[in-house]
Protein backbone atom coordinates (compact mmCIF):
# COMPACT_ATOMS: atom_id res chain seq x y z
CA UNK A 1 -17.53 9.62 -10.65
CA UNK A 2 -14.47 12.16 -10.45
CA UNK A 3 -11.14 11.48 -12.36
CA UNK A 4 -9.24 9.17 -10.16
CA UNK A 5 -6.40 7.64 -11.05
CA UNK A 6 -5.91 9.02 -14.83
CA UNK A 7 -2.88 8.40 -16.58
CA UNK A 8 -2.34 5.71 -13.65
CA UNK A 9 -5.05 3.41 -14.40
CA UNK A 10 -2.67 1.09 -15.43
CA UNK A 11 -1.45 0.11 -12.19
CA UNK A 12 -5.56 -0.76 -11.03
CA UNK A 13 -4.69 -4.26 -11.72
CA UNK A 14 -1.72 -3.85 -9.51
CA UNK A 15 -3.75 -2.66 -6.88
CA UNK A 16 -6.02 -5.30 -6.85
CA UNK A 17 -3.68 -8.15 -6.44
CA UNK A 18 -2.24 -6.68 -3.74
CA UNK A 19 -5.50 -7.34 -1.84
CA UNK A 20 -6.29 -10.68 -3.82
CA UNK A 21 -2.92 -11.41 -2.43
CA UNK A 22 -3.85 -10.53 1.39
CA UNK A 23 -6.96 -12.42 1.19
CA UNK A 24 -5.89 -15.47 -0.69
CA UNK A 25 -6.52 -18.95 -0.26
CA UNK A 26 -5.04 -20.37 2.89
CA UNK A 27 -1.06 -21.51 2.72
CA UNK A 28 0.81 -24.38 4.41
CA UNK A 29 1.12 -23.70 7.67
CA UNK A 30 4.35 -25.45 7.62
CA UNK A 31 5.36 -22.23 5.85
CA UNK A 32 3.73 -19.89 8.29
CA UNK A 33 -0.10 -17.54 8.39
CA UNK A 34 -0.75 -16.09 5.00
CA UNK A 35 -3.47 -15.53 2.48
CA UNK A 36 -7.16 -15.36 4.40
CA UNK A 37 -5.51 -16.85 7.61
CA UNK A 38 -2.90 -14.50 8.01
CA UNK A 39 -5.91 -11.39 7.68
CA UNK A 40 -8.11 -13.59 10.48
CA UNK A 41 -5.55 -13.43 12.57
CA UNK A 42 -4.63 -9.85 12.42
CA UNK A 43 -8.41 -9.13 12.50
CA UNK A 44 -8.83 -11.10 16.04
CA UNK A 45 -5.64 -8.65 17.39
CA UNK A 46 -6.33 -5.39 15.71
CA UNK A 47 -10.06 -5.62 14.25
CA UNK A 48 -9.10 -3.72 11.40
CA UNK A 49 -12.62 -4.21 9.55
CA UNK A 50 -14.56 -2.66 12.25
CA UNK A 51 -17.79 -0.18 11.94
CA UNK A 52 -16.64 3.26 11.71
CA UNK A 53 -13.64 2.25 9.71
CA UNK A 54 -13.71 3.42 5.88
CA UNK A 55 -12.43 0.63 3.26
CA UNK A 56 -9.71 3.37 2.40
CA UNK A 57 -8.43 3.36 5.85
CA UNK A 58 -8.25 -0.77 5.94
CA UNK A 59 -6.47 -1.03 2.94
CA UNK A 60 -3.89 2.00 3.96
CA UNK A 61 -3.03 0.52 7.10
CA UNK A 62 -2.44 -2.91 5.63
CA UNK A 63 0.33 -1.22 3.27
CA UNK A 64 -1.89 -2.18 0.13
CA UNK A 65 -2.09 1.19 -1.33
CA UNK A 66 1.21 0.04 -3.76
CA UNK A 67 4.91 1.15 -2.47
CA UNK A 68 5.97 2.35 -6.33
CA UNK A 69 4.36 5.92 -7.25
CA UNK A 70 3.41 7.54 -4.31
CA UNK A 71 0.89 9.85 -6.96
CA UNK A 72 -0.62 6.72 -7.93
CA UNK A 73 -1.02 5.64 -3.96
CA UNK A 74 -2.60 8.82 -3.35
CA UNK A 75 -5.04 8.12 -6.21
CA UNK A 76 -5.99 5.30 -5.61
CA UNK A 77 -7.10 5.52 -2.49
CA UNK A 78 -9.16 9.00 -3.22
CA UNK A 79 -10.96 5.84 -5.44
CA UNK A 80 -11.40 3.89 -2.29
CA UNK A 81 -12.53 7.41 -0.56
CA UNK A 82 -15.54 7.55 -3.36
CA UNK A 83 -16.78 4.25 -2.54
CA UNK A 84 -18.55 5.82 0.56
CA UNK A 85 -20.62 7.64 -1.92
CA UNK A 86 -21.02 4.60 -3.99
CA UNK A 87 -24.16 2.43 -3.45
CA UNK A 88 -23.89 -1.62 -3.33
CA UNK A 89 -26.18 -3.73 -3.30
CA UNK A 90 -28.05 -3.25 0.37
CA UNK A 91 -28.48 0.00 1.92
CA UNK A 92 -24.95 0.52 2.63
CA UNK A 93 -22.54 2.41 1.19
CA UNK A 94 -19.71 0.70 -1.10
CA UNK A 95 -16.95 1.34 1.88
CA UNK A 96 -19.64 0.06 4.78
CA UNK A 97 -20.91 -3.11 2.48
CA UNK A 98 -17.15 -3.81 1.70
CA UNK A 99 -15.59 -3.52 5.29
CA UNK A 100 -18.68 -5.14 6.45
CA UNK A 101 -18.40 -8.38 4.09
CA UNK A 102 -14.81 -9.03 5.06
CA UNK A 103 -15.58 -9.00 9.05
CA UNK A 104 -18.29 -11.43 8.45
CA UNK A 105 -16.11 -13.43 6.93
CA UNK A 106 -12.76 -13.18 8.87
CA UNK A 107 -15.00 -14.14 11.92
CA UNK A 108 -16.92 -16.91 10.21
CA UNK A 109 -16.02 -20.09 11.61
CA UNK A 110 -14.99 -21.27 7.56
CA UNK A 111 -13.82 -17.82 6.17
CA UNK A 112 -13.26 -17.82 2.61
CA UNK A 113 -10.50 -16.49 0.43
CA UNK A 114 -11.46 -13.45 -1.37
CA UNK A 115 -11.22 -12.01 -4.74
CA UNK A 116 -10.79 -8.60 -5.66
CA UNK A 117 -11.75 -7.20 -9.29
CA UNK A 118 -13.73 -4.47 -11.20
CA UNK A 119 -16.39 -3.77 -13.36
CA UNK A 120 -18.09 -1.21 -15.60
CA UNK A 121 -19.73 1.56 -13.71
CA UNK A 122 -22.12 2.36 -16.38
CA UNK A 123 -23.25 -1.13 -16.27
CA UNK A 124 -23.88 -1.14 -12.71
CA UNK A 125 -23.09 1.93 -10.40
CA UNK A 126 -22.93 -0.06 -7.03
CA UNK A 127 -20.50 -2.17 -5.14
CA UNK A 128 -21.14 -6.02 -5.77
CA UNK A 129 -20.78 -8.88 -3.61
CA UNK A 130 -20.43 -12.47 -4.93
CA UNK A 131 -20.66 -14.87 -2.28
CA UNK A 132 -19.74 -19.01 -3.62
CA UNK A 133 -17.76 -17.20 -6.30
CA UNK A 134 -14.72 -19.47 -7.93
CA UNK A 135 -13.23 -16.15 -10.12
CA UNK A 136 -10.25 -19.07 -10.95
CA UNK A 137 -11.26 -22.09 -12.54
CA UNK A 138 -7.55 -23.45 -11.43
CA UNK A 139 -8.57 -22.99 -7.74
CA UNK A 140 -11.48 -25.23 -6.63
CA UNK A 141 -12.07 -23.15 -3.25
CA UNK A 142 -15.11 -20.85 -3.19
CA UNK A 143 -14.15 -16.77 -2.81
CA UNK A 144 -16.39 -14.02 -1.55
CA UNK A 145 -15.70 -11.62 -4.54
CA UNK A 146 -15.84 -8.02 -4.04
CA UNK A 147 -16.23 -5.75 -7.52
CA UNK A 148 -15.84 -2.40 -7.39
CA UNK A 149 -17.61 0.06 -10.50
CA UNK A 150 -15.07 1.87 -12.30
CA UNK A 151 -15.74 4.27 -15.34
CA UNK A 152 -13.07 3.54 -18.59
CA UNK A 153 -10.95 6.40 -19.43
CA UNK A 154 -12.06 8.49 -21.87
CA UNK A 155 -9.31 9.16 -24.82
């Protein structure tokens, strides 16, 4: 894995909230779409998560590459540009499994929220998928979660 995001890591977290964010639980509609609604319904006009569309490119034209360091932006989403060289857990890349996953579930007839998160690389190199996931004990809906491998920084 190349050197990504650097003296930057620290906004990661940031990162993945913004997408934890997109996908979230569903809101009152008495205050309008958002969370995992909201993305159905911009799925069924636009089919963002389609075959032939990376993870990177997704998540760029949703506006979730951060709007605060544009060098950290850029950074993050050569990350999201390695994940088609990144295994998960079926034959298809990181991006394809990931982009995949979240069209299943935007057209499922119950899609899920989804979480977001991270884990070690050298622990396990590939993308992982957690479906029946509750990453928030003070949410009692069930997630897809989606973990990407990242490597720590070295000193």
């Amino acid at each position: 894995m190349g050197m990504f995001l650097i003296e930057y890591d620290i906004y990661i977290g940031s990162f993945l909230e913004l997408l934890n964010l997109r996908f979230a639980p569903k809101q009152n509609p008495a205050h309008g779409p958002g969370g995992v609604q909201e993305m159905v319904d911009l799925q069924n006009r636009f089919q963002i998560f389609a075959k032939g569309h990376t993870f990177k490119d997704c998540v760029s034209v949703l506006g979730l590459g951060g709007f605060w360091n544009w060098e950290a932006k850029n950074r993050w989403f050569k990350l999201l540009d390695w994940l088609e060289r990144c295994p998960s857990e079926t034959d298809q890349n990181g991006s394809e499994r990931i982009v995949s996953v979240i069209a299943e579930n935007l057209a499922s007839r119950t899609p899920r929220p989804m979480h977001f998160t991270q884990h070690d690389l050298n622990k396990d190199p590939r993308v992982l998928v957690i479906f029946d996931d509750q990453p928030y004990f003070y949410l009692l809906e069930k997630f897809t979660t989606i973990s990407l491998p990242m490597a720590p920084r070295k000193p």
